[in-house]
Protein backbone atom coordinates (compact mmCIF):
# COMPACT_ATOMS: atom_id res chain seq x y z
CA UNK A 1 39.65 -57.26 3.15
CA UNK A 2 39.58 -57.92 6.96
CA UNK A 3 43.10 -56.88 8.44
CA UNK A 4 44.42 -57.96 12.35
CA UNK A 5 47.29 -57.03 13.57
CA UNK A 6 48.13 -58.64 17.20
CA UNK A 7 50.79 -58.65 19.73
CA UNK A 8 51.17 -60.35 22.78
CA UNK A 9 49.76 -57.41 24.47
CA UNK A 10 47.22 -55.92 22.68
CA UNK A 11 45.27 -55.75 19.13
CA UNK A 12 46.88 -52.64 17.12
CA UNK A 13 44.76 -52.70 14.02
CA UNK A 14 40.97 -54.44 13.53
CA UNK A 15 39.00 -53.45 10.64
CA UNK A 16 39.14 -53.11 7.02
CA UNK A 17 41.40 -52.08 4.62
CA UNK A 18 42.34 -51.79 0.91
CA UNK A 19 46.05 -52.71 0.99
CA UNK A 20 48.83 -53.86 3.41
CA UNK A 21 52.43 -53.37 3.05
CA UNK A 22 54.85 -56.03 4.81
CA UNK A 23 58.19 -56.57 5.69
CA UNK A 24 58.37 -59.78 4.70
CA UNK A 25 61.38 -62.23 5.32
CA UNK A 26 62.04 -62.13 1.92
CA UNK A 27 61.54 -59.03 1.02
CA UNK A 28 58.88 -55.98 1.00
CA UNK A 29 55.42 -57.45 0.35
CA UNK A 30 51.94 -55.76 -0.42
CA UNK A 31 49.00 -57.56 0.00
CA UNK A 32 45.49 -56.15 -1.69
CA UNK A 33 41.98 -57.77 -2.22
CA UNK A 34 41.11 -61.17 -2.89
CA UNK A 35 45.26 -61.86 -2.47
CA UNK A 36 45.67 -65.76 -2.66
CA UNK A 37 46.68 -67.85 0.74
CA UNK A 38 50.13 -67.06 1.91
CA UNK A 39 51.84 -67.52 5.22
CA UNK A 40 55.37 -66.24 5.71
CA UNK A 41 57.42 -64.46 8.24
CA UNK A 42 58.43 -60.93 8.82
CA UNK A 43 61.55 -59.23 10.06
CA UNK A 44 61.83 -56.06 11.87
CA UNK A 45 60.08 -52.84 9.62
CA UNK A 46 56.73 -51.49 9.15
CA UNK A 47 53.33 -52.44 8.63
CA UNK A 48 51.52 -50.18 6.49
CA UNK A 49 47.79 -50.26 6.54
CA UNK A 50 45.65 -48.17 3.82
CA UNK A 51 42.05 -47.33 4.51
CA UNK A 52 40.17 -45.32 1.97
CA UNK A 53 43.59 -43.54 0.92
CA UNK A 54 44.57 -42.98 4.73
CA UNK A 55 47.65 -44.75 5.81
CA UNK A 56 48.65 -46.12 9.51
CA UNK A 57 52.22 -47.60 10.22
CA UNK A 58 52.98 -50.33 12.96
CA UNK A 59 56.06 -50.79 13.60
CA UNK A 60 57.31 -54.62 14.55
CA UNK A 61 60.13 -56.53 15.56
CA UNK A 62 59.19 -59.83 13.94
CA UNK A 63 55.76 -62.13 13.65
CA UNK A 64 53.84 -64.00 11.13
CA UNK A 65 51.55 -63.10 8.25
CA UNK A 66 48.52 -65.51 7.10
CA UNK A 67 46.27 -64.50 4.08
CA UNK A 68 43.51 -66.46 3.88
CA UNK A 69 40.02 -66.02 2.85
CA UNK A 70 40.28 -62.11 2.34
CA UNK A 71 41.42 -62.19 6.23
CA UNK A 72 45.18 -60.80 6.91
CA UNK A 73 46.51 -61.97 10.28
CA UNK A 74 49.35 -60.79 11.70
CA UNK A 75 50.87 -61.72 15.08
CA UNK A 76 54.03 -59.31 15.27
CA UNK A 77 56.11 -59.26 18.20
């Protein structure tokens, strides 16, 4: 799946990846392959982004998540 994580300033992540970990509003979230459309919010933790068994963190304050069409979008503040 296609992952983007943006901020107001600048584009942390672009590319793909095999599984993203979220800290959703309502709890931890993981989103893999093919997930079905969601859009929720997310409270201050990590973003975890797995590529080929490598794993990046992002940390972030707050944002939004859509999942749609194998594309993750997240604008985190």
């Amino acid at each position: 799946m296609t992952v983007h994580i943006l901020t107001p300033d600048a584009t942390l992540f672009s590319g793909e990846a095999t599984y993203v970990g979220l800290p959703g509003s309502d709890g931890s979230m993981g989103i893999m392959d093919r997930h079905a459309a969601l859009i929720t919010t997310l409270n201050a933790g990590d973003v975890l982004v797995r590529v080929e068994g490598v794993e990046q963190t992002f940390a972030v304050t707050g944002g939004t998540v859509e999942v749609l069409n194998n594309v993750v979008t997240i604008l985190a503040a």
